[in-house]
Structures are given as structure tokens and as C-alpha cells.
Protein backbone atom coordinates (compact mmCIF):
# COMPACT_ATOMS: atom_id res chain seq x y z
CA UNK A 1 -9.19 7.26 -22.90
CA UNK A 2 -9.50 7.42 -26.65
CA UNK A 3 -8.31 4.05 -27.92
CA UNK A 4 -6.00 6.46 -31.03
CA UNK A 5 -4.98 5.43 -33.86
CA UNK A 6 -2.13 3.94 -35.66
CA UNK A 7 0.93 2.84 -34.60
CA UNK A 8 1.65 5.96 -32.28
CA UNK A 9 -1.97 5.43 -30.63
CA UNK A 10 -0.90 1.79 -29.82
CA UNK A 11 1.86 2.67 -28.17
CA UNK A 12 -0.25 5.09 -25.85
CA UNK A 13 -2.69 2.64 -25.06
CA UNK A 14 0.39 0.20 -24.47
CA UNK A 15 1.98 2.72 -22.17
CA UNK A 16 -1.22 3.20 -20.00
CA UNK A 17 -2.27 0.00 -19.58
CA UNK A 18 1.34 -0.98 -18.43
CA UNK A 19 1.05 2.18 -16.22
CA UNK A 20 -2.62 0.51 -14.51
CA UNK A 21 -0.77 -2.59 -14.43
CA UNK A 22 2.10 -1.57 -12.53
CA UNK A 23 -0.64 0.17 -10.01
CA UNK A 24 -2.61 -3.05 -9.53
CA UNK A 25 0.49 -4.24 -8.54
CA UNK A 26 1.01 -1.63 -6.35
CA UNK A 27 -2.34 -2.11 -4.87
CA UNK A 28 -1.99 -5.60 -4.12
CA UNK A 29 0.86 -5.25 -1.85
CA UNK A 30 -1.41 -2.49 -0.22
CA UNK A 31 -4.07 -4.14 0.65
CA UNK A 32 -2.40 -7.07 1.79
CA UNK A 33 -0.59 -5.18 4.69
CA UNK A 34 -0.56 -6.80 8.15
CA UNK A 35 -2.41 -4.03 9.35
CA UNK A 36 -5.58 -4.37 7.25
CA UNK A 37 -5.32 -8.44 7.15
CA UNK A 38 -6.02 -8.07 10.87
CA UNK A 39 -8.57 -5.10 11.00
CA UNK A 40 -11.48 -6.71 11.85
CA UNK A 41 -9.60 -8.63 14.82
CA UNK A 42 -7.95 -5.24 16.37
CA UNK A 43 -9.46 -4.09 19.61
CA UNK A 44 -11.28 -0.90 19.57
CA UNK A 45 -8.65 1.43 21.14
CA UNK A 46 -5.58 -0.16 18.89
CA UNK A 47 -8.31 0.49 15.65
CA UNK A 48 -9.19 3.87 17.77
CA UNK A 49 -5.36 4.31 17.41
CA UNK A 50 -4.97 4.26 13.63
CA UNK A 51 -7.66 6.32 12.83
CA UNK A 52 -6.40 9.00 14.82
CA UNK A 53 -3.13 9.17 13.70
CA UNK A 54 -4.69 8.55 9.84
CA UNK A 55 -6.61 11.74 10.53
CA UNK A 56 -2.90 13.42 10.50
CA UNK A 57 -2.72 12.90 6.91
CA UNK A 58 -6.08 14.09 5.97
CA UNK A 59 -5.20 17.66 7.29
CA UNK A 60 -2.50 17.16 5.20
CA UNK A 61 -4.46 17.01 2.04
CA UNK A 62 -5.29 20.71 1.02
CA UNK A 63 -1.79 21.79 1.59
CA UNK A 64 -1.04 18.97 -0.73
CA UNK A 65 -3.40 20.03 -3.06
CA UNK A 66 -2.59 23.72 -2.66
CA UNK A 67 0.83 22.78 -3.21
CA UNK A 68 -0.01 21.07 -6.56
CA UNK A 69 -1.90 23.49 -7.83
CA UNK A 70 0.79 25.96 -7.84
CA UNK A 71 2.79 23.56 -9.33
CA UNK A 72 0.64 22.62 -12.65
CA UNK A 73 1.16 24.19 -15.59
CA UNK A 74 -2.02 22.63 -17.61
CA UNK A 75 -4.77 24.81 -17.14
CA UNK A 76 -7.76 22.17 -17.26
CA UNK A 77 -5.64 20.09 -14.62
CA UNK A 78 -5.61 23.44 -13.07
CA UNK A 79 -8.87 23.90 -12.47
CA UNK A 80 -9.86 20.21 -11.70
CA UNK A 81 -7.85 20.30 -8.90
CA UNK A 82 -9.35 23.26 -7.53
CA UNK A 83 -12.87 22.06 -8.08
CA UNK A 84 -11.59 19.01 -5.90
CA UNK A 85 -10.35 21.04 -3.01
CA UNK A 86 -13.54 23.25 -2.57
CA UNK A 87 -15.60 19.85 -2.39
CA UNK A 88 -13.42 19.86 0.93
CA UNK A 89 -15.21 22.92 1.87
CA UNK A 90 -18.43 22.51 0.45
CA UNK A 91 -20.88 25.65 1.74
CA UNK A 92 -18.99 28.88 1.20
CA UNK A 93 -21.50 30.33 3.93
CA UNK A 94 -19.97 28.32 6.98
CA UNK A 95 -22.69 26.01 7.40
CA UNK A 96 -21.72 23.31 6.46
CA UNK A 97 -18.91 21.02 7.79
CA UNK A 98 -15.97 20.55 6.06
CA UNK A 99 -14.40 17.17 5.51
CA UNK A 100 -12.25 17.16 7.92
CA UNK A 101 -15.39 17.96 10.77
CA UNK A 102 -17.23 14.65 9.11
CA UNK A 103 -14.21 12.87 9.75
CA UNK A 104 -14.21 13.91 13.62
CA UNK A 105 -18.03 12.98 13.38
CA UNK A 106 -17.44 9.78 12.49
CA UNK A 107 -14.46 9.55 15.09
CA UNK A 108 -16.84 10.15 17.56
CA UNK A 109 -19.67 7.90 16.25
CA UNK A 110 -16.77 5.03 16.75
CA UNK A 111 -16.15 5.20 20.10
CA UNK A 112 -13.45 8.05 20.68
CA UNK A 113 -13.72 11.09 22.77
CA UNK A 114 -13.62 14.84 21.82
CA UNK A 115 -10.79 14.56 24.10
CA UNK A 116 -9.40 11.73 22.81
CA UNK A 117 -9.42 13.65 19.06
CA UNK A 118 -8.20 16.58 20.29
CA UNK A 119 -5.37 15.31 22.21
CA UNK A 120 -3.94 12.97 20.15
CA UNK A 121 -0.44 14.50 18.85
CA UNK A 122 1.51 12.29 15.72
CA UNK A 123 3.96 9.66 16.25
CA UNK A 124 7.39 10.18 15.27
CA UNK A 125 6.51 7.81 12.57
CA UNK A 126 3.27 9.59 11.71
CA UNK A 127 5.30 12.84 12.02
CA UNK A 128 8.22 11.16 9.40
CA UNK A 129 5.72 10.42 6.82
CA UNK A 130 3.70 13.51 6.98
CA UNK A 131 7.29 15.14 6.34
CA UNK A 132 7.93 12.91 3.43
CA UNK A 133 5.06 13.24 1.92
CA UNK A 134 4.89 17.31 1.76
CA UNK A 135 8.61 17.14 0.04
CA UNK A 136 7.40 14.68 -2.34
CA UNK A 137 4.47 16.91 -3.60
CA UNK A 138 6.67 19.59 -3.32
CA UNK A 139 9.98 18.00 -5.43
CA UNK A 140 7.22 17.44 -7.87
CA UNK A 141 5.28 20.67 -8.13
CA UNK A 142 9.29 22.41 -8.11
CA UNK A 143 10.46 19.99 -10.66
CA UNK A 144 8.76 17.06 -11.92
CA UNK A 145 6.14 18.69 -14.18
CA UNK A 146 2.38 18.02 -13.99
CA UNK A 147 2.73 13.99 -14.67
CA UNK A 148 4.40 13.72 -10.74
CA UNK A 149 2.33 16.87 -9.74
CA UNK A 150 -1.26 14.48 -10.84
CA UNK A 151 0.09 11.33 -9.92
CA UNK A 152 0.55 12.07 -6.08
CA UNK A 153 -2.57 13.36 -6.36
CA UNK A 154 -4.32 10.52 -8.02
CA UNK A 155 -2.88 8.40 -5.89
CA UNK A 156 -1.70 9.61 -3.12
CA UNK A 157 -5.15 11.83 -2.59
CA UNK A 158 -7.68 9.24 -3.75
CA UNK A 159 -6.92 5.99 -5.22
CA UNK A 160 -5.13 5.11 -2.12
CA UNK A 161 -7.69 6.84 0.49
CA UNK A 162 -10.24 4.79 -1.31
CA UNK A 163 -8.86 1.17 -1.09
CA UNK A 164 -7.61 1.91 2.74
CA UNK A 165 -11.04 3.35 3.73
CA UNK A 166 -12.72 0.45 1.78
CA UNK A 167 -10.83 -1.71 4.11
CA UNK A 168 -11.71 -0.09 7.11
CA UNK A 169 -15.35 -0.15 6.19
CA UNK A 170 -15.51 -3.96 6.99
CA UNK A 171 -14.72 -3.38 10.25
CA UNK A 172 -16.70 0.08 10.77
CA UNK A 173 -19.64 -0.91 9.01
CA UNK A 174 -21.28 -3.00 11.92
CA UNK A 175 -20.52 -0.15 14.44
CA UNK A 176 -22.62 3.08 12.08
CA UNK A 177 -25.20 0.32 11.34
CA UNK A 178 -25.29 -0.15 15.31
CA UNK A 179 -25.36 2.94 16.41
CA UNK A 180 -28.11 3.69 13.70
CA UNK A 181 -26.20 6.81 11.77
CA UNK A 182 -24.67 7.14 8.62
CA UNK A 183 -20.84 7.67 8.11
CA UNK A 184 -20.12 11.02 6.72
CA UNK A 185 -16.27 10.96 6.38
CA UNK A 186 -14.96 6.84 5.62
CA UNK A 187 -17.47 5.16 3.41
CA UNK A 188 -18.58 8.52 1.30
CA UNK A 189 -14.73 8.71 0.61
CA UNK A 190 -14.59 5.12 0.11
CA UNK A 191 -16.94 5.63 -2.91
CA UNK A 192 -16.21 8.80 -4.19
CA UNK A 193 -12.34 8.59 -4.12
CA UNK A 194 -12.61 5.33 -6.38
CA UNK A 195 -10.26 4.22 -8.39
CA UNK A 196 -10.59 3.92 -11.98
CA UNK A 197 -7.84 2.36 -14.22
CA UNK A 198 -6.31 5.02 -16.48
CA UNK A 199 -7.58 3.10 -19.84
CA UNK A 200 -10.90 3.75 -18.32
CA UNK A 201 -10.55 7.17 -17.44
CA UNK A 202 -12.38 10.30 -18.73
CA UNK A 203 -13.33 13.86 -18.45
CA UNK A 204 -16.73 12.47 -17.36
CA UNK A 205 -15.83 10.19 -15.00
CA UNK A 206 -17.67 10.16 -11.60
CA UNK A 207 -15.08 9.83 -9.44
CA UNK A 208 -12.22 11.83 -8.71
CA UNK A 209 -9.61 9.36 -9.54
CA UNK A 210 -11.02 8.87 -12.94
CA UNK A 211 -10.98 12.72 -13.95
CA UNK A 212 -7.78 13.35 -12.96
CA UNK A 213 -6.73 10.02 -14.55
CA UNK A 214 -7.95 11.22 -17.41
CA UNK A 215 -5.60 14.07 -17.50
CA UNK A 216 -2.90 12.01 -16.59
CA UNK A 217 -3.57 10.07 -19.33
CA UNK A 218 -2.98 12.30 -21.97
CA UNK A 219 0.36 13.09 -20.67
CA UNK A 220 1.71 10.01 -21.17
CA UNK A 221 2.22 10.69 -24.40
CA UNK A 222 5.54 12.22 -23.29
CA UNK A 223 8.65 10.16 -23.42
CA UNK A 224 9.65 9.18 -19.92
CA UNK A 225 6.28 10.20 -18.77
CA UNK A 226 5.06 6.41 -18.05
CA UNK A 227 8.43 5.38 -16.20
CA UNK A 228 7.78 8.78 -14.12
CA UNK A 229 4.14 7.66 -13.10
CA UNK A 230 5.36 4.19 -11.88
CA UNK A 231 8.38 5.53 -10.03
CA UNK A 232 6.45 8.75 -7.96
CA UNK A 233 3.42 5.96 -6.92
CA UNK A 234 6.33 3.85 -5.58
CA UNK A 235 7.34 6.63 -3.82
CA UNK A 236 3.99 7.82 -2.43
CA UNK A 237 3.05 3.51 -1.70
CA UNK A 238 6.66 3.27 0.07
CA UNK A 239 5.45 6.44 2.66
CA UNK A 240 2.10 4.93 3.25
CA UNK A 241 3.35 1.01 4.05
CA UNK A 242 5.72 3.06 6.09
CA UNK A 243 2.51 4.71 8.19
CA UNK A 244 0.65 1.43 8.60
CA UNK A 245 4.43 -0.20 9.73
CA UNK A 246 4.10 1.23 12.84
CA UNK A 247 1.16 -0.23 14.15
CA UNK A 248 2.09 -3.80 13.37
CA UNK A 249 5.98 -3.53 14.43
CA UNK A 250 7.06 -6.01 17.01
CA UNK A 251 3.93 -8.19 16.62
């Protein structure tokens, strides 16, 4: 972001670098979940486990988007976000997969079965969360304005897909290289979901994160806006810790 200037710029730049602060916090205590500690130790149908039930919240994220779209009012957010969902859909002929087929691709490539994929049904806890999540986006797309509306989907839609799917790679990477194919779903997400801080954010950025920081950026400005943006990530970390809970309860 443009550095500003004066007195009021400072305060900006204060504001969003207390704002990436507060999300490298955030961070921190995600990556340093039980769950992904022990990733590379996890046998193959307990790992097998977790990705299926993770592939409940990746059908969940067009209605998120969708849902955040109607609830922006800035029309360059506006159309970000819907340049973002059609990369979920990326051949408007039908043939090419979609996202979501890559990610049953790679499903397969690690070891599950079409049958496996196909009958797998969501935990209550998977089932909670996907709940939680939808009324979050939705609160925020009803009421919050487009600084909750971007930050669930910063975060919720890519910073955080990123960092969990970066820490999946170290165990997943062995198996693609063995099997001699290229993931298509987990380590193209890992890159191009990547987080950039929002001081470092622009309209050029090359990630998703980084464009719609960007935006967010700017609407810090707002009074209240900064202490919004902390409090909806807490929110949207809280639901996630509460997915990867479940598969570490009791141990």
C-alpha cells in the first residue's frame, strides 16, 4: 500500500501493520496445531481422513464467495471477487475441470478410492463448522460492510487454505513425486492462495490474498475498521482450530 502522507497517512500505515501483526499472530497458533505438528507421522487412512472431510469446506467456497459478492458494496472489490470465483471454473466450454475435480484428482493420486470420495458424508463437527462458517459470511455480507465481507475472504478463502495446504505438502510431496504426477488441487493452491501482509499488498499483486488485501487495505481508513479485521479473522481462525480439533481429540 501507498506509504501516505502526513500525520493521517501514519496512522494508516500504523493501523495496517498492527492489523498484519495481529494475523501473524493468528497464524502462529495455526500452524502450530496438534494436527499439523504430527502430519507427517499420521497413517495414511487417519491423513486419508482429513482430507476428505477438508474437501467439505472447499465446496463450501463459491457459496461463500457468492454470498460475498452480494454483500459488497465497492464495485472494484466487486469484480475482484468475481474474477476469483470463475478461476474456480476455468473453461466456460466444460472442458476443463473445475477445482473442486483437481481436488478429487489429487484425492485419488493419494491413495483414496472413488468410493471412498464419494461416500464420505461430514462429521457432526465438520457439519458444525461448515454451519458456522456460512452465518459468518453471511452476518457479514447482511451487516458488517465490505471490511468483514473481504476479510473472511482473505482469510478465510486463501490466506488460511494456503498455510494449511503448505503444511500438508510436506507430507504429500513424497507421495505425487512417487507416483510420478503433478498435484493439481494442494500445492497449486498452496502457491497461488499466498499470503501477503497487507503493507505489502497491491492491485498488482500475484496472488489472491495480496489483491484483495489491497482492497482491504484502503478500508482501513475507516474508524473501527482495523478492530473489525482482527475480530472477524478470530472468528473465522476459532471455526477452523475447531475443524482440525476433531481429529486430534482424545489423543
Amino acid at each position: 500500500m501507498a506509504d501516505g502522507a502526513g500525520r493521517h497517512g501514519t496512522e494508516i500505515r500504523d493501523r495496517v501493520l498492527s492489523a498484519d501483526e495481529s494475523e501473524a499472530g493468528l497464524l502462529a497458533r495455526f500452524t502450530a496445531h496438534d494436527l499439523f505438528s504430527d502430519v507427517e507421522q499420521l497413517e495414511r487412512d487417519a491423513f486419508l481422513e482429513v482430507l476428505l472431510q477438508r474437501r467439505f469446506l472447499s465446496l463450501l467456497f463459491p457459496v461463500v464467495y457468492d454470498a460475498g459478492i452480494d454483500g459488497l458494496g465497492d464495485a472494484t472489490a466487486v469484480r475482484l471477487v468475481r474474477e476469483i470465483l470463475r478461476e474456480e471454473y476455468p473453461d466456460p466450454s466444460g472442458g476443463t475441470p473445475s477445482h473442486r475435480e483437481d481436488l478429487v484428482s489429487d484425492l485419488l493420486t493419494l491413495g483414496a478410492t472413488r468410493a471412498q470420495v464419494l461416500g464420505s458424508r461430514p462429521t457432526a463437527v465438520t457439519a458444525m463448522v461448515l454451519e458456522e462458517t456460512l452465518a459468518l459470511m453471511l452476518d457479514a455480507a447482511a451487516t458488517g460492510g465490505d471490511v468483514a465481507v473481504l476479510t473472511i475472504l482473505r482469510f478465510w478463502g486463501e490466506v488460511l487454505v494456503s498455510v494449511e495446504y503448505g503444511e500438508f505438502w510436506r507430507r504429500m510431496e513424497g507421495e505425487f513425486r512417487a507416483a510420478g504426477v503433478a498435484s493439481r488441487f494442494y500445492h497449486p493452491h498452496h502457491h497461488h492462495d499466498g499470503r501477503e501482509p497487507l503493507a505489502l499488498a497491491s492491485d498488482a499483486s500475484a496472488t489472491h490474498s495480496g489483491r484483495l488485501g489491497a482492497c482491504l487495505a484502503r478500508l482501513l481508513e475507516a474508524d473501527g475498521a482495523a478492530e473489525q479485521f482482527v475480530r472477524v479473522e478470530q472468528q473465522v481462525l476459532a471455526a477452523r482450530l475447531r475443524f482440525y480439533d476433531q481429529f486430534v481429540a482424545g489423543r
